[in-house]
N, C-alpha and C. Protein backbone atom coordinates (compact mmCIF):
# COMPACT_ATOMS: atom_id res chain seq x y z
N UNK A 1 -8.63 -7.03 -15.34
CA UNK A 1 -9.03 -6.11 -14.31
C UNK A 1 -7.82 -5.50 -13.62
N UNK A 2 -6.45 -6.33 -13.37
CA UNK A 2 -5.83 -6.02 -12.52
C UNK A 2 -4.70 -4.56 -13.40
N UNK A 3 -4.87 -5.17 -15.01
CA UNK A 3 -4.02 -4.42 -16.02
C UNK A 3 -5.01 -2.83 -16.03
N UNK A 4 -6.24 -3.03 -16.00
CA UNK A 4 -6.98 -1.82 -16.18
C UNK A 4 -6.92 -0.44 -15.02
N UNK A 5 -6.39 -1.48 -13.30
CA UNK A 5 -7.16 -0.88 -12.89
C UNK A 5 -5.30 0.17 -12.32
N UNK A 6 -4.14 -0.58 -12.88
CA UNK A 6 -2.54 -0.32 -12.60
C UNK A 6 -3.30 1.12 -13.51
N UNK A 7 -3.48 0.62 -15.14
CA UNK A 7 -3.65 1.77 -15.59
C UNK A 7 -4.14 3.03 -15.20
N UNK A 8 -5.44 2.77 -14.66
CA UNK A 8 -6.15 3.98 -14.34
C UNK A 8 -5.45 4.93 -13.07
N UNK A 9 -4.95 3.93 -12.28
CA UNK A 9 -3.92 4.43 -10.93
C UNK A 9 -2.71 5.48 -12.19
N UNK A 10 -2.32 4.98 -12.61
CA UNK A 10 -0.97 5.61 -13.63
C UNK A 10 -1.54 6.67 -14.14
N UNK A 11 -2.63 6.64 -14.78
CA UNK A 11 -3.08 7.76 -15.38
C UNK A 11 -3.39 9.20 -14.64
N UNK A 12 -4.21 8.62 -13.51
CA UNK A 12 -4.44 9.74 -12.33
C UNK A 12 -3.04 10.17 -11.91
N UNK A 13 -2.50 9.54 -11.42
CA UNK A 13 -1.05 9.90 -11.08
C UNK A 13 -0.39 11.07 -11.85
N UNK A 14 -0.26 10.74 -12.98
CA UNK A 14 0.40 11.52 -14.28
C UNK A 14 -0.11 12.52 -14.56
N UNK A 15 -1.32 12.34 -14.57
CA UNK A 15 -2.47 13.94 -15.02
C UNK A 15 -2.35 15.35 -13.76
N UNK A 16 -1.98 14.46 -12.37
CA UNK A 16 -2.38 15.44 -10.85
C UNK A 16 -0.80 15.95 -11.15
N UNK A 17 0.79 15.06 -11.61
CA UNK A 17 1.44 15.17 -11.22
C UNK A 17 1.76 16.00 -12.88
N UNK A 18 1.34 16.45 -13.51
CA UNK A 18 1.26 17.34 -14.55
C UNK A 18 0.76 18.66 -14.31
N UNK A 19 -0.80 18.41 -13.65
CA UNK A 19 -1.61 19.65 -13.89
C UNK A 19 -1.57 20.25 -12.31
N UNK A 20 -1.17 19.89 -11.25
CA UNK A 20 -0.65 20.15 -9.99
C UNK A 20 0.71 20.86 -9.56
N UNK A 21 1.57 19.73 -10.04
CA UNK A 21 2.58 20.26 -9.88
C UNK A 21 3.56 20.58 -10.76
N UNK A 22 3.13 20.54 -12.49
CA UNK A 22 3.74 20.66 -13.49
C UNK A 22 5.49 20.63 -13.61
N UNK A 23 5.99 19.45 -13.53
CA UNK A 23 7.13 19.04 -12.64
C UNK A 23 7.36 17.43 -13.45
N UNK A 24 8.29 17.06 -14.38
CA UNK A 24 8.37 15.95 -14.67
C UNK A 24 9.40 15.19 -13.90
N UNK A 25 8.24 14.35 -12.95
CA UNK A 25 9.47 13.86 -11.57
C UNK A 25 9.47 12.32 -12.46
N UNK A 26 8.97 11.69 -13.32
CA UNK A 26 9.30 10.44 -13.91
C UNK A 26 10.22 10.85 -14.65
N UNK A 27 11.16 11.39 -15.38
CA UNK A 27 11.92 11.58 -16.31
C UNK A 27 11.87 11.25 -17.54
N UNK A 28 10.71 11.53 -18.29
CA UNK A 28 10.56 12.14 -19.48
C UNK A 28 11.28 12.74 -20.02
N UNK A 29 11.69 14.07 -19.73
CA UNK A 29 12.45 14.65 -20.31
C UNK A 29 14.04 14.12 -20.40
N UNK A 30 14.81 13.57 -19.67
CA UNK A 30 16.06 12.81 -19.60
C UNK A 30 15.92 12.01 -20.73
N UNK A 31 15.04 10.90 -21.22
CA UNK A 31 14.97 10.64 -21.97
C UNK A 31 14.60 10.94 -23.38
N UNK A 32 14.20 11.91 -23.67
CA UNK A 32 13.98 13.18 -24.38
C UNK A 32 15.68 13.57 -24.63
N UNK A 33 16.09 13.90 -23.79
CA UNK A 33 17.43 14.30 -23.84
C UNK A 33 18.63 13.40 -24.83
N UNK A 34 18.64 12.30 -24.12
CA UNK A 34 19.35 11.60 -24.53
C UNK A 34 19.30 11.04 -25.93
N UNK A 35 17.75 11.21 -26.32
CA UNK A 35 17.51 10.39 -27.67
C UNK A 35 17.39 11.66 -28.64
N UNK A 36 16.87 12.58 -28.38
CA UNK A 36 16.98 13.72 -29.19
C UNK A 36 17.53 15.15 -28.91
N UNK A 37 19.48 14.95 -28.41
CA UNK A 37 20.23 16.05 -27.76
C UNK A 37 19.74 17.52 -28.21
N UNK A 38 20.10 17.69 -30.10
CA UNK A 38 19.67 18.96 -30.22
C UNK A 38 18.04 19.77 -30.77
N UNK A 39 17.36 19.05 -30.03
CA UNK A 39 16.24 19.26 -30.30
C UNK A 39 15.84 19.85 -28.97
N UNK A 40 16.88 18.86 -27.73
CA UNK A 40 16.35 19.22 -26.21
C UNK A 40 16.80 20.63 -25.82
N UNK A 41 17.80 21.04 -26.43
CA UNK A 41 18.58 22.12 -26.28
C UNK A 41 17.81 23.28 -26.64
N UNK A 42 16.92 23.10 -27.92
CA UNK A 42 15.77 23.84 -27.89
C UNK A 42 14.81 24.42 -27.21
N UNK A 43 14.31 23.11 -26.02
CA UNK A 43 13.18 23.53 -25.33
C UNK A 43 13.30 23.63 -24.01
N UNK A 44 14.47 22.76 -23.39
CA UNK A 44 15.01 22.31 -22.07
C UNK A 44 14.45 23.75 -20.94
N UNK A 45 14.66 24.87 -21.47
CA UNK A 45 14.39 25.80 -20.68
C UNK A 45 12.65 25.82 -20.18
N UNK A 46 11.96 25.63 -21.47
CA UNK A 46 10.50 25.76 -21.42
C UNK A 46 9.82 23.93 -20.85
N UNK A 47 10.60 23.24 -20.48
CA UNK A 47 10.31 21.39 -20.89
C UNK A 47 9.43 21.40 -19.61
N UNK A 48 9.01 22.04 -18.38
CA UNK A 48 8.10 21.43 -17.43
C UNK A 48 7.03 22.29 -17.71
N UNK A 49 6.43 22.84 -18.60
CA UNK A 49 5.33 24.06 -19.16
C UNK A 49 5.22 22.71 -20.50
N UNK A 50 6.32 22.29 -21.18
CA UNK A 50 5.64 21.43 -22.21
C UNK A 50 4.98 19.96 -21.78
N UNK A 51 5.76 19.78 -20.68
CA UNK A 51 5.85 18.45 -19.71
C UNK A 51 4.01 18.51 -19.43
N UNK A 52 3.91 19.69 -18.62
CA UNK A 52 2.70 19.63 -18.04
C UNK A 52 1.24 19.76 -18.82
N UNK A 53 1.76 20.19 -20.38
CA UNK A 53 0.48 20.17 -21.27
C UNK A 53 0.63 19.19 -22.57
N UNK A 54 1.34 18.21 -22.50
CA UNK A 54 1.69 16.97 -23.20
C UNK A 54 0.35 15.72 -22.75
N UNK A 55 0.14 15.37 -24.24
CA UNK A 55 -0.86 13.95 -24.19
C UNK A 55 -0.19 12.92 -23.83
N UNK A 56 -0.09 12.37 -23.03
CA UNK A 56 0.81 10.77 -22.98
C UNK A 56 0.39 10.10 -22.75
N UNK A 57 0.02 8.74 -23.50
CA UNK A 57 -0.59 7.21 -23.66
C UNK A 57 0.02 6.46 -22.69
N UNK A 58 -0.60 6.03 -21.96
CA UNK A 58 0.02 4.77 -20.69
C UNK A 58 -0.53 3.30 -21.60
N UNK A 59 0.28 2.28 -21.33
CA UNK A 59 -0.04 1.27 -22.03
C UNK A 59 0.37 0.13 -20.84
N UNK A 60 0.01 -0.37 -20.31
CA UNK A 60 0.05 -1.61 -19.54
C UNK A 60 -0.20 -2.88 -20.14
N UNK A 61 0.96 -3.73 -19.98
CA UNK A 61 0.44 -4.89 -20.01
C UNK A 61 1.21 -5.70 -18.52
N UNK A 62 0.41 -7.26 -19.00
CA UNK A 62 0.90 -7.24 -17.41
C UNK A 62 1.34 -9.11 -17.86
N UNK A 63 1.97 -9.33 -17.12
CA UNK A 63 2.22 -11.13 -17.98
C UNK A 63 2.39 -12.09 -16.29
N UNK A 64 1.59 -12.75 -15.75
CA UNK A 64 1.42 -13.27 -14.91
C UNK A 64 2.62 -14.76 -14.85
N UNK A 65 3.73 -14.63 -14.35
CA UNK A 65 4.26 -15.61 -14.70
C UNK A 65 4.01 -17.22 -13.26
N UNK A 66 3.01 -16.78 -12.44
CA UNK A 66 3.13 -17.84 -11.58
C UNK A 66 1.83 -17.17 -10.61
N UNK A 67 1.11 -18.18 -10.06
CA UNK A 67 0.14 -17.55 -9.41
C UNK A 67 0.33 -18.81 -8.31
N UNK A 68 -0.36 -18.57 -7.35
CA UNK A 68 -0.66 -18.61 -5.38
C UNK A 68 -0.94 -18.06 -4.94
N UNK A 69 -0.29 -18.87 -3.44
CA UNK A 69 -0.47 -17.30 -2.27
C UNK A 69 0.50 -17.17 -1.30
N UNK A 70 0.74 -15.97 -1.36
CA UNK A 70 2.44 -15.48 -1.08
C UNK A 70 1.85 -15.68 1.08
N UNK A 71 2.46 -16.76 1.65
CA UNK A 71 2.81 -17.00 3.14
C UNK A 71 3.26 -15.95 3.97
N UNK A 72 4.32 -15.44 3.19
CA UNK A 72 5.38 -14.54 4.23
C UNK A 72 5.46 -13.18 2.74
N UNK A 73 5.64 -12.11 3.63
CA UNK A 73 6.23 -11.09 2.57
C UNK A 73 7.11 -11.05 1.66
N UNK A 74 7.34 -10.79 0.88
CA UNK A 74 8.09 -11.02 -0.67
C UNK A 74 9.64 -10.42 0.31
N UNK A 75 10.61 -10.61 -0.16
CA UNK A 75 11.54 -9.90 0.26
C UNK A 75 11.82 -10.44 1.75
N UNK A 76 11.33 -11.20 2.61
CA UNK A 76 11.76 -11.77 3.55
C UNK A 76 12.71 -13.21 3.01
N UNK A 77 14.09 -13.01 3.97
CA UNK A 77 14.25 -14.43 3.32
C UNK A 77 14.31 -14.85 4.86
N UNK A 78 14.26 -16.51 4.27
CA UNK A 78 13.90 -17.26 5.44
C UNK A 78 14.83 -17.94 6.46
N UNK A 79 14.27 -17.88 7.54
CA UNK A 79 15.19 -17.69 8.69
C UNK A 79 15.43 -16.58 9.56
N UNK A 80 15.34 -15.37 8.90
CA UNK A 80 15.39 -14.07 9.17
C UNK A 80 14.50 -13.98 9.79
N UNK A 81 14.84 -12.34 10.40
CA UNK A 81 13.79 -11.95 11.80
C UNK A 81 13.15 -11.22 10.69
């Protein structure tokens, strides 16, 4: 439930932040870049028009390495105000 529901959050996210603001603010394309230089050189001009009408598969998994219940906020250390 908790893997399904990250997904569905990710997915909405990606689709508004495609078809809204057609704008690849995750960096897709950087990585695009780096792995395929002269191919990017090709499109780099047109890449947030390809960005924004691209299929992309979200895949979550999720690996629970310890379960409880968190006392104090994560990131507090103790002693601290």
């Amino acid at each position: 439930m908790f893997t399904r529901d990250k997904k569905n959050k990710l997915e909405d996210t990606l689709l508004k932040v495609q078809k809204e603001f057609e704008t690849d603010i995750f960096g897709f394309g950087s990585v695009f870049h780096r792995k395929h230089p002269e191919e990017w050189h090709q499109i780099e001009d047109n890449w947030n028009e390809i960005f924004s009408k691209a299929n992309i598969k979200v895949d979550v998994k999720t690996n629970v390495i310890r379960t409880g219940l968190i006392n104090e906020p994560i990131g507090r250390i103790k002693g601290g105000k």
